[in-house]
Protein backbone atom coordinates (compact mmCIF):
# COMPACT_ATOMS: atom_id res chain seq x y z
CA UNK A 1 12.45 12.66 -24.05
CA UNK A 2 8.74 12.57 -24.68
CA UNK A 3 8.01 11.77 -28.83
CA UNK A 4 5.40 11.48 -30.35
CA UNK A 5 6.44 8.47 -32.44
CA UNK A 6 6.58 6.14 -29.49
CA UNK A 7 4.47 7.79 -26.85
CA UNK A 8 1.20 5.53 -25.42
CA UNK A 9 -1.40 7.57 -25.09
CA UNK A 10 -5.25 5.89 -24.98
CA UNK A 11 -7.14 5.73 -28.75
CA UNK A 12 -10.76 6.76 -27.76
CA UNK A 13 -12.87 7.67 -24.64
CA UNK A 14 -14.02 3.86 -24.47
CA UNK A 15 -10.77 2.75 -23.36
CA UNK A 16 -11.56 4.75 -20.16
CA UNK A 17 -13.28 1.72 -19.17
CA UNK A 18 -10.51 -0.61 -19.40
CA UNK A 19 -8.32 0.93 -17.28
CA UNK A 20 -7.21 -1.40 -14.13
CA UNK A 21 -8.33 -0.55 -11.17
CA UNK A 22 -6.94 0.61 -8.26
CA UNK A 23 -4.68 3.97 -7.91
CA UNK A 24 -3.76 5.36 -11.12
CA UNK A 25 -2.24 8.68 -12.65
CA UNK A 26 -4.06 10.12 -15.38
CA UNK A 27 -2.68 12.69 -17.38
CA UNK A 28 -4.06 15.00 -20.64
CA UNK A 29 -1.36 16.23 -23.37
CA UNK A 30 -1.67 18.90 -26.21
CA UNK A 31 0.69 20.83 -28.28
CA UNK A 32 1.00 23.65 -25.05
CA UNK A 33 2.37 20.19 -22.86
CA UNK A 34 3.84 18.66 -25.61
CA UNK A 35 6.12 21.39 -26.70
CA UNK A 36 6.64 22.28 -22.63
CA UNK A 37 7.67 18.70 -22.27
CA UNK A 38 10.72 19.44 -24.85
CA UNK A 39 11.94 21.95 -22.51
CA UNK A 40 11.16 20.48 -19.36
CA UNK A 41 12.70 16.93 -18.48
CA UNK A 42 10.77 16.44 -14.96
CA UNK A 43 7.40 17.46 -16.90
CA UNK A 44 8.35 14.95 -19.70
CA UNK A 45 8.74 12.23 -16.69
CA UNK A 46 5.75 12.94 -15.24
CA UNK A 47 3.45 12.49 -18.73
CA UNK A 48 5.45 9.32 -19.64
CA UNK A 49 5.48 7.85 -16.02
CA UNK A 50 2.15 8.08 -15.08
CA UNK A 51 -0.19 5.69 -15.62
CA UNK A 52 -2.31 6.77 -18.69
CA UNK A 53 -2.32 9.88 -21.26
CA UNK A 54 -4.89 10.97 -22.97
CA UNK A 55 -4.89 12.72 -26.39
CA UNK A 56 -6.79 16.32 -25.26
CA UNK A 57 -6.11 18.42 -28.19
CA UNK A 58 -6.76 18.34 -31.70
CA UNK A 59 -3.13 18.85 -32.88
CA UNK A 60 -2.31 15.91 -31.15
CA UNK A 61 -4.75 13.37 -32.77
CA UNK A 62 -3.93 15.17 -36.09
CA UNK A 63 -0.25 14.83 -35.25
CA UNK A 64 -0.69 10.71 -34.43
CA UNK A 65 -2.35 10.80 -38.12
CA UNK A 66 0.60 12.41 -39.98
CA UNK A 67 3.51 10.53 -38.18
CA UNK A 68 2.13 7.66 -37.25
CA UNK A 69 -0.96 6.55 -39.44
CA UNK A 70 -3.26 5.94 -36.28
CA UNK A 71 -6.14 7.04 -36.14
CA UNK A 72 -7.33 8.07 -32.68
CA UNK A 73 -9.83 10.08 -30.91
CA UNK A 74 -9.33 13.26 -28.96
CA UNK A 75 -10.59 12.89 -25.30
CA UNK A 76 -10.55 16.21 -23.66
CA UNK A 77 -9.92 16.32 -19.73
CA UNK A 78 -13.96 17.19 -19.44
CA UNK A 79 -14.64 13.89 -20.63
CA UNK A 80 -12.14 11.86 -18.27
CA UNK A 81 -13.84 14.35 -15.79
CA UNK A 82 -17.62 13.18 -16.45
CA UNK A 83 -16.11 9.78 -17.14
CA UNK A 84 -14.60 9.21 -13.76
CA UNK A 85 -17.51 11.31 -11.66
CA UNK A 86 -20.27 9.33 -12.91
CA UNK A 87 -18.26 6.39 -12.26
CA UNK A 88 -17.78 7.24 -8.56
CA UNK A 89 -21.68 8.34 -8.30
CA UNK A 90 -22.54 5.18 -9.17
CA UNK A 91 -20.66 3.51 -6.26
CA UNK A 92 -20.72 6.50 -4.01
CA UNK A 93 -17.44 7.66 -2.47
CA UNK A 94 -15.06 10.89 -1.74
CA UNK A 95 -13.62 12.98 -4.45
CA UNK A 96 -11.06 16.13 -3.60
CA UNK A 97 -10.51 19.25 -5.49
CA UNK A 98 -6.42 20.31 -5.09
CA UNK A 99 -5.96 23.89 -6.60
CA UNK A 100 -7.32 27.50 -7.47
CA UNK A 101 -8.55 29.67 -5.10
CA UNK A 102 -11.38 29.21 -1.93
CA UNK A 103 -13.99 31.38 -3.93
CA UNK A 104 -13.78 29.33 -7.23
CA UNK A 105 -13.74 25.93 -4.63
CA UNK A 106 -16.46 26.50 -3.20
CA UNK A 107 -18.56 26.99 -6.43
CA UNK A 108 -17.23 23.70 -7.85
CA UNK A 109 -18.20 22.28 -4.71
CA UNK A 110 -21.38 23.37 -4.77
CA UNK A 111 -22.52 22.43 -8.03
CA UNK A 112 -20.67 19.13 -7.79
CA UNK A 113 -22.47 18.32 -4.75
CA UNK A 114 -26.14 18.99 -6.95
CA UNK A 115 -24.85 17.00 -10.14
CA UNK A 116 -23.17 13.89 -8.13
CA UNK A 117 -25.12 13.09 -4.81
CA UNK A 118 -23.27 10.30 -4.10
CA UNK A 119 -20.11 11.89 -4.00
CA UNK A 120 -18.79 13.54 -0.91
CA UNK A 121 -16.26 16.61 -2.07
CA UNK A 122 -13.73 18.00 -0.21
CA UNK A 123 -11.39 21.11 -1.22
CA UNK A 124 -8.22 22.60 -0.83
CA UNK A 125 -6.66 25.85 -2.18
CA UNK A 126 -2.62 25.82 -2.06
CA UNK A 127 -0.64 29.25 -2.24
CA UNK A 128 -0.89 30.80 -5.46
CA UNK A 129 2.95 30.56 -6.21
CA UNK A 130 5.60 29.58 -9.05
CA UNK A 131 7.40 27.26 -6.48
CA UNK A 132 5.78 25.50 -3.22
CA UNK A 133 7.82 25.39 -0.41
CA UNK A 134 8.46 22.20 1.80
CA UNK A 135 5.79 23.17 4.20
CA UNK A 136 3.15 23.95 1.43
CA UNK A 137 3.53 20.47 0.10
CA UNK A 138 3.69 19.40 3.95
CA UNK A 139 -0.16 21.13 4.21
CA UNK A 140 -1.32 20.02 0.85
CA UNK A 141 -0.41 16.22 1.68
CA UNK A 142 -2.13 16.33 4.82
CA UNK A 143 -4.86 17.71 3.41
CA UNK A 144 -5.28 15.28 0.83
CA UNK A 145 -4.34 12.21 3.49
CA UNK A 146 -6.91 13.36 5.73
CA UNK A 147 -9.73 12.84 3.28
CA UNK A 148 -7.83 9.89 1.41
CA UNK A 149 -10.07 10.16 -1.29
CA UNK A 150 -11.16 7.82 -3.98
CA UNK A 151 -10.77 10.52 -6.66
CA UNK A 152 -7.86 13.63 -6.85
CA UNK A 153 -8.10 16.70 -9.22
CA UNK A 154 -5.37 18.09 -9.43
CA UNK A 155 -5.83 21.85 -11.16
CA UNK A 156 -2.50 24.49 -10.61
CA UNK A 157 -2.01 24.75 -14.31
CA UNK A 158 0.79 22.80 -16.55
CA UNK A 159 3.13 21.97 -16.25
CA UNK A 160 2.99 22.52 -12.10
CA UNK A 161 0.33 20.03 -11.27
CA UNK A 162 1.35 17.32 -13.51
CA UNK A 163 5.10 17.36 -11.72
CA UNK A 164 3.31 17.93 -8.68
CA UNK A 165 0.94 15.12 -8.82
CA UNK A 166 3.47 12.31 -10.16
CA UNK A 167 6.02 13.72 -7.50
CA UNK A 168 3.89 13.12 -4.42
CA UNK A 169 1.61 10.30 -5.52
CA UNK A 170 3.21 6.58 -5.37
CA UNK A 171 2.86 2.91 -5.96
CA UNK A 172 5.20 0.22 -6.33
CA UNK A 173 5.10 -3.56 -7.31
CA UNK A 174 7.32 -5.74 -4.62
CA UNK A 175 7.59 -9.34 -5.90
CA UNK A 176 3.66 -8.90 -7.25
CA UNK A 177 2.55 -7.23 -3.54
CA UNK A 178 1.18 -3.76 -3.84
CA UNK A 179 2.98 -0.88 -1.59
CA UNK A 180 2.04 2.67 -1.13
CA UNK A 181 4.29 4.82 -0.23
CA UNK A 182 3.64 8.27 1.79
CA UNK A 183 6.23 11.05 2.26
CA UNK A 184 4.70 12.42 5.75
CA UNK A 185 7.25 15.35 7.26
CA UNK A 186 5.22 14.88 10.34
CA UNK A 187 6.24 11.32 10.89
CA UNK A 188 9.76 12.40 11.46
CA UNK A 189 8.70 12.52 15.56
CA UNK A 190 8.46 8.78 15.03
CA UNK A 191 10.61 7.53 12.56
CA UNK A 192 13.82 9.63 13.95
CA UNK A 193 12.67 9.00 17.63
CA UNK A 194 15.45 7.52 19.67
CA UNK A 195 14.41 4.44 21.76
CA UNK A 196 17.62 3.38 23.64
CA UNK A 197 17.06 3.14 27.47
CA UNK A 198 19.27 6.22 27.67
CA UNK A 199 17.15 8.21 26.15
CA UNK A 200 13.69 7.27 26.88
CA UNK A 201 14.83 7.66 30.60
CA UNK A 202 15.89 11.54 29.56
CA UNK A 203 12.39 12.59 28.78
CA UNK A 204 9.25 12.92 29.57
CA UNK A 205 6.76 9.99 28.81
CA UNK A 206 4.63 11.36 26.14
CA UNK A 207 1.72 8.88 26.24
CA UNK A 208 1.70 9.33 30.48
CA UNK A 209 -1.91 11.62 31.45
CA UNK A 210 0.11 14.31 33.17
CA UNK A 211 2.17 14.89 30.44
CA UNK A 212 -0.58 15.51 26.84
CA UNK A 213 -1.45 18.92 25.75
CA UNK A 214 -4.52 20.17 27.72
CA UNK A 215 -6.20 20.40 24.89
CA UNK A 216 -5.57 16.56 24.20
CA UNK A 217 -8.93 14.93 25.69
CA UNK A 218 -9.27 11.48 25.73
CA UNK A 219 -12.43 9.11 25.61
CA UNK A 220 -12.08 6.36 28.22
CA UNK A 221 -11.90 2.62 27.07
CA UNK A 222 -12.16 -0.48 28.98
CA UNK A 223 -11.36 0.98 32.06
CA UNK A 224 -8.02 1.33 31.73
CA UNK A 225 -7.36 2.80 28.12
CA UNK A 226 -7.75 6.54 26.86
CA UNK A 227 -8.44 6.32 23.02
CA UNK A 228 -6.64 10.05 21.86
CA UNK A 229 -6.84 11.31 18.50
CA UNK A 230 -3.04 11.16 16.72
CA UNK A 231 -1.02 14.37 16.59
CA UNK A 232 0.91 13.25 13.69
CA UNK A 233 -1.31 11.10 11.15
CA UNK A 234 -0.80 8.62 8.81
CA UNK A 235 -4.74 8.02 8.20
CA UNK A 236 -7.26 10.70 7.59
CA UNK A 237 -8.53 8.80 11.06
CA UNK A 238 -6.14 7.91 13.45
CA UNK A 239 -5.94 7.09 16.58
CA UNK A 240 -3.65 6.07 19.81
CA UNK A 241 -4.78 4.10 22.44
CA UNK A 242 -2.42 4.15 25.85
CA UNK A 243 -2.94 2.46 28.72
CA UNK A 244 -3.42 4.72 31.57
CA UNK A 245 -0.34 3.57 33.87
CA UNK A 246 2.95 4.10 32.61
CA UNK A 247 3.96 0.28 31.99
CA UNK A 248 6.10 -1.31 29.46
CA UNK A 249 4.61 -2.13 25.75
CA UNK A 250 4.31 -5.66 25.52
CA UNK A 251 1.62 -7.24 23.65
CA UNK A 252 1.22 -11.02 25.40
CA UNK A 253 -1.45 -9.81 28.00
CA UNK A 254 -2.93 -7.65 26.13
CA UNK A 255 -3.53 -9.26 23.02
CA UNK A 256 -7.71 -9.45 23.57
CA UNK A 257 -7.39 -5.80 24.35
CA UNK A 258 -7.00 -5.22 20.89
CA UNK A 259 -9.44 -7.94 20.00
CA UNK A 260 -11.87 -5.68 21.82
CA UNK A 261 -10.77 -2.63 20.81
CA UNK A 262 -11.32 -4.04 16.80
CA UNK A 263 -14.78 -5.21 18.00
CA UNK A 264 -15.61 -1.94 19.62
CA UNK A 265 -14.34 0.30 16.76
CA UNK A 266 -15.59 -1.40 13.66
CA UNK A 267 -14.13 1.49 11.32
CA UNK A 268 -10.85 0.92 12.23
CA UNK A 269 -7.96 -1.37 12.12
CA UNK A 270 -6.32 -2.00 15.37
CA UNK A 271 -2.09 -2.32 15.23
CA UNK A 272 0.57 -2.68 17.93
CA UNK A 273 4.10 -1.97 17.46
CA UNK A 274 6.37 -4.14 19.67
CA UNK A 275 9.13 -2.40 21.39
CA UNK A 276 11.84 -2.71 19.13
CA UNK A 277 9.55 -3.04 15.75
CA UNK A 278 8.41 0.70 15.62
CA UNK A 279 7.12 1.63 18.69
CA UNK A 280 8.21 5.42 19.47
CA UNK A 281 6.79 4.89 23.35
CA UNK A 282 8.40 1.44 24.19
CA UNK A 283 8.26 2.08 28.07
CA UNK A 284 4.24 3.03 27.54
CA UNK A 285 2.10 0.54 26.58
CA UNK A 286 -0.36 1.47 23.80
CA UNK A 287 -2.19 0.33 20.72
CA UNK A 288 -2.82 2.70 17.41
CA UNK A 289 -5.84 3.18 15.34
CA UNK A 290 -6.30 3.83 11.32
CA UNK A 291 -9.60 4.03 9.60
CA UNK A 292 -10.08 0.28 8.05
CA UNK A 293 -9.10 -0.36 4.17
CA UNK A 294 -6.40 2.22 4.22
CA UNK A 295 -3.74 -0.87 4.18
CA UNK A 296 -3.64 -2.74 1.31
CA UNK A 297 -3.22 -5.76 2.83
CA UNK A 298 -6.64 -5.54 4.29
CA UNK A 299 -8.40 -6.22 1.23
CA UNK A 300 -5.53 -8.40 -0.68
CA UNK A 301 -4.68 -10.90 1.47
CA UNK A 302 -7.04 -13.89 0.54
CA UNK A 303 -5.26 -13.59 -2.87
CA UNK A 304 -2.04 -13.83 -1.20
CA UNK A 305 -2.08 -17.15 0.45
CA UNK A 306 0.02 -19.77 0.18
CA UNK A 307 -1.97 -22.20 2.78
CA UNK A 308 -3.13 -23.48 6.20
CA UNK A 309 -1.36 -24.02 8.96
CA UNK A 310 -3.93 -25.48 10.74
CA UNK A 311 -7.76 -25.14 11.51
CA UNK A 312 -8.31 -24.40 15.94
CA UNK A 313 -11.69 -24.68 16.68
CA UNK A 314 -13.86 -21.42 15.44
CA UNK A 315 -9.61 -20.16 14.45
CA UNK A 316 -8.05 -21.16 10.92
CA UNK A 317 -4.53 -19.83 10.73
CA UNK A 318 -3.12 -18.86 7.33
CA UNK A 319 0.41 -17.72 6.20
CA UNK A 320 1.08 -15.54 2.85
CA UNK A 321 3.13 -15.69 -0.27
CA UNK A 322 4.06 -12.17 0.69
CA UNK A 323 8.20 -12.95 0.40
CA UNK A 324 9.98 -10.96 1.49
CA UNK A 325 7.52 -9.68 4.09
CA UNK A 326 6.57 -12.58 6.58
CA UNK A 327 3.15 -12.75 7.72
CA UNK A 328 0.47 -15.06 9.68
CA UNK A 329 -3.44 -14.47 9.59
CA UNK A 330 -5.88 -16.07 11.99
CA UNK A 331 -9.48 -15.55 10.84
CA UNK A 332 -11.52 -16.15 13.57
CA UNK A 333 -14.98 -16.08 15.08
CA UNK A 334 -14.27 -16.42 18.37
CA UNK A 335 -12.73 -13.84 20.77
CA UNK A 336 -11.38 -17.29 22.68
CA UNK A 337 -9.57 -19.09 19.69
CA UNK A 338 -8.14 -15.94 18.29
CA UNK A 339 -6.07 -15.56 21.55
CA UNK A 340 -5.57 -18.73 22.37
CA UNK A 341 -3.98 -19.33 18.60
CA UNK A 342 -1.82 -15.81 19.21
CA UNK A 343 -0.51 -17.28 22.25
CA UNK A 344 0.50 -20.29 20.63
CA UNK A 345 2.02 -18.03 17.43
CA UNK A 346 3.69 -15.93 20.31
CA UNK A 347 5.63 -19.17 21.89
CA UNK A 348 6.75 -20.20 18.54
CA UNK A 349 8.95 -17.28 17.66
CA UNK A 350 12.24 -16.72 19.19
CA UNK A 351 13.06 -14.24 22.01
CA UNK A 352 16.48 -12.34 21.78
CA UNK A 353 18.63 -11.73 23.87
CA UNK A 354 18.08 -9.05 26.33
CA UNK A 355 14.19 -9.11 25.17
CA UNK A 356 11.03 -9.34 26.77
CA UNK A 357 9.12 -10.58 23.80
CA UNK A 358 9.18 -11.88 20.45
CA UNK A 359 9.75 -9.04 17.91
CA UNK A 360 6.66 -8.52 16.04
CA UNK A 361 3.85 -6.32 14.47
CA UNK A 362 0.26 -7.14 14.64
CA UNK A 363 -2.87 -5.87 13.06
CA UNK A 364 -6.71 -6.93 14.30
CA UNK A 365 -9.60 -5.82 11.87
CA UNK A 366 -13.18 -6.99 12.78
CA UNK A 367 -15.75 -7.65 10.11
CA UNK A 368 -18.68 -9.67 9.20
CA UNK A 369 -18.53 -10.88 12.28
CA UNK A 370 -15.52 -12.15 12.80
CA UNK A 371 -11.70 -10.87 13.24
CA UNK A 372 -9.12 -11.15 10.80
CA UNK A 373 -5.37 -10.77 12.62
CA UNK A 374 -2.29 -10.31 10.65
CA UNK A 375 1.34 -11.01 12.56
CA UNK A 376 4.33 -10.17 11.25
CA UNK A 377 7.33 -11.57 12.94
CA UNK A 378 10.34 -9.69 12.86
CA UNK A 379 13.99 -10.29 12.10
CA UNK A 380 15.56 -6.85 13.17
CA UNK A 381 14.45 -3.17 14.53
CA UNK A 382 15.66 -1.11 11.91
CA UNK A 383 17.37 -1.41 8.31
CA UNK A 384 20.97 -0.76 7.38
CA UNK A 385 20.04 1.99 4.96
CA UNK A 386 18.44 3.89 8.68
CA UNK A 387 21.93 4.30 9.42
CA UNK A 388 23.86 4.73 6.18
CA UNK A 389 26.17 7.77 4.76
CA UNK A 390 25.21 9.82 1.73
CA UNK A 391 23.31 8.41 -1.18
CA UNK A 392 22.40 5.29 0.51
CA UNK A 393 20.94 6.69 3.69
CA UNK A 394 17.18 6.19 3.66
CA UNK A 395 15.11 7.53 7.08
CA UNK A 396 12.84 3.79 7.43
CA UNK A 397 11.98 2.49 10.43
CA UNK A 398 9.35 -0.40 9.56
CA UNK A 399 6.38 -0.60 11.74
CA UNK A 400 2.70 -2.09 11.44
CA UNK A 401 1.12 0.54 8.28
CA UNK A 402 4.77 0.17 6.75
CA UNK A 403 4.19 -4.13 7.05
CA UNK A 404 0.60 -3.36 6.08
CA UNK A 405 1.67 -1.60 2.96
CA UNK A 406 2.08 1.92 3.32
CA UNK A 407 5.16 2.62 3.55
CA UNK A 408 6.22 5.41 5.10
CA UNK A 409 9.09 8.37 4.31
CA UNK A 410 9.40 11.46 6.42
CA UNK A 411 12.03 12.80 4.08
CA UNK A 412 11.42 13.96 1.02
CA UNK A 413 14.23 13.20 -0.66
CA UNK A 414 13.43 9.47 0.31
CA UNK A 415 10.06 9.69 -1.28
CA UNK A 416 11.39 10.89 -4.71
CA UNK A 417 14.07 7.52 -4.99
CA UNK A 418 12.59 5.11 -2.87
CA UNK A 419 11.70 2.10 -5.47
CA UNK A 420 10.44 -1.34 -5.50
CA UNK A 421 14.18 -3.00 -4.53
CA UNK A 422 14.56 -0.32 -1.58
CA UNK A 423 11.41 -1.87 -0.55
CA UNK A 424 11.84 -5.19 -0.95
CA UNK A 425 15.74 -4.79 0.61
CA UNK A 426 13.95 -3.38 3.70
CA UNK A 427 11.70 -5.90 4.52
CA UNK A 428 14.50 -8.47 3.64
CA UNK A 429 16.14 -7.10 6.81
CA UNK A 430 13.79 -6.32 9.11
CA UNK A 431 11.51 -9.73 8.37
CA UNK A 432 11.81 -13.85 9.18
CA UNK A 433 13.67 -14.91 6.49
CA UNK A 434 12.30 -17.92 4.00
CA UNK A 435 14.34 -20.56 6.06
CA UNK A 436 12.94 -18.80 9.61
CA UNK A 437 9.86 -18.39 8.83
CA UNK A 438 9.25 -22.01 7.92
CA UNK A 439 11.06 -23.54 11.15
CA UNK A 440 8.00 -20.95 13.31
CA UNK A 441 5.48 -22.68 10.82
CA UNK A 442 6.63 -25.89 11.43
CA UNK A 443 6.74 -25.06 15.53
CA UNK A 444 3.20 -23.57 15.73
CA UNK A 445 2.11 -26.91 13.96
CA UNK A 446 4.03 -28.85 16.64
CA UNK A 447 2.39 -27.15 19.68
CA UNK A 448 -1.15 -27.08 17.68
């Protein structure tokens, strides 16, 4: 139960400063919310889970005086409003207006667009109804993903957009390693796809040109490539890249593909999904596309590293303290060294039985003029909780974004329980272990 006794809420408009960055909930209470929250157990969640209240109403400072002889300052939702606008102005960046109705949108867009020219807005106006249904949250999601914005309002009136908000907006802390996690109903095409030979042989290659939607045009790349634009998104820009002939996904022959393909699309991170490791097209090979920085491992892995394996040439190659994900980075500057220290990462993990290649996810960014590659071996295709009864079933199916941070749940149900130990359980399965992962350390060195 929320109380005012022992509730945190910030003391004065200053402290808006001090707030970590990064994603964060904000909330306002007042004596409306307050005395809703009494009644209302999932709006009482929301306010206490999120990541910072603020005291927008007189009765509540005055209230904080009486029972708890603080004095604090009332900071109404305007002033986190101007607060965090003037903040993104400064830096420039995307901000995205979730609620009320087209006509009132477009005036707020409008005028926002006068007062904060560095900030690009983008709107969108949900049903106007007491309940939304699984397909309105569906649209408002990928609404909101498309534009992945560095600032969400959220205005449908309290206590609707607070339960709203904390119910579809998620972080957790694994082991000190930040995750995202996305519920994405569209994803279900790959998560649930099955991938046994039996199956793939029963249907109709997806990825082949004589089987897209006519109204699927591709843009030609490398000679052999068609870069298409995703039918089921994860990023507010992504792609998939198949190769043209309908030929197995394996990743050893084609690993300065994607070196080129990170070169030639400098917004983007490049990722492969080996056959067994998340790919929903294993008999077609392909790479996938996501507009760079959307994985935070992008911009947190020099902070993660635990040290050098060894320097190659114009190649270093690093490995994380990411337990219990499992990951190797070669920075590079040369198109040469990067492959030729992949190839010498690929021959140092194991091949199962029955398997053309290593199990593995890889990632290839290129900036500052150089490329940055992230491998993740792999232990296992799935987790046990993929295949689980009742309350322990959990619809994962780990591939690159999921490695790179994002995880990803195509049921909602999953989104609302999924926490830091289902995460952390998952990658314990479907990663090298501690004891594995040092042996393929200790082999790259060897052949180095």
């Amino acid at each position: 139960m929320l109380k005012l006794r022992t509730v945190s809420l910030l003391g004065c408009r200053s402290e808006l400063d001090a707030l970590p960055k990064g994603k964060l909930l904000i909330n306002t209470i007042n004596a409306h919310s307050y005395n809703t929250a009494q009644r209302d157990t999932a709006f009482a969640e929301a306010l206490l889970k999120g990541d910072a209240l603020i005291p927008d109403g007189a009765s509540i400072v005055l209230a904080f005086k009486f029972l708890r002889h603080k004095k604090i300052e009332r900071i109404a939702g305007w002033d986190l409003f101007l607060h965090e606008m003037n903040k993104l102005n400064r830096k420039g960046g995307t901000c995205f207006f979730l609620g009320s109705n087209d006509d009132t949108l477009r005036k707020i867009k409008v005028k926002a667009v006068r007062l904060y020219p560095n900030i690009q807005v983008e709107t969108y106006s949900p049903p106007y109804k007491a309940e939304f249904s699984e397909k309105d949250n569906q649209q408002m999601i990928e609404a909101v993903n498309r534009v992945n914005p560095d600032l969400l309002w959220v205005g449908m009136t309290a206590p609707k957009q607070e339960k709203w908000a904390y119910t579809h907006l998620k972080e957790l802390n694994v082991n000190g390693i930040p995750y995202k996690v996305q519920f994405n109903p569209a994803r279900i095409v790959s998560s649930g796809a099955k991938v046994d030979a039996k199956s793939i042989q029963e249907r109709k290659c997806f990825l082949c040109p004589a089987n897209l939607p006519p109204v699927q045009k591709g843009i030609p790349f490398g000679g052999h490539y068609h870069i298409l634009v995703n039918p089921f998104p994860i990023f507010p820009r992504h792609l998939t890249i198949p190769e043209l002939a309908h030929t197995p996904q394996r990743i050893a022959s084609r690993f300065t593909d994607m070196l080129e393909l990170a070169e030639a699309l400098t917004d983007y991170t490049i990722f492969y999904n080996g056959p067994k490791c998340g790919a929903s097209a294993p008999d077609h090979a392909h790479f996938q596309a996501g507009n760079k920085g959307f994985m935070p491992i992008e911009k947190d892995w020099r902070g993660q590293t635990a040290g050098k394996i060894a320097d190659y040439r114009k190649a270093a190659l690093w490995y994380l303290d990411d337990a219990p994900r499992a990951t190797l980075v070669i920075e590079s500057t040369s198109k040469e060294d990067a492959a030729d220290l992949f190839d010498i990462i690929y021959r140092s993990l194991d091949v199962k039985p029955e398997e053309d290649e290593p199990m593995m996810n890889v990632l290839v960014l290129y900036e500052a003029d150089r490329w940055v590659v992230f491998v993740f071996p792999r232990e296992k295709h799935r987790p046990a909780c993929y295949t689980a009864e009742g309350e322990a079933n959990l619809l994962s199916s780990p591939a690159s974004v999921d490695l790179g941070g994002v995880f990803i749940t195509p049921v909602e149900k999953d989104f609302l329980k999924i926490t830091a130990e289902d995460v952390a359980q998952i990658l314990s399965e479907v990663c090298l272990s501690a004891t594995d992962f040092h042996k393929v350390r200790q082999r790259i060195r060897e052949k180095i």
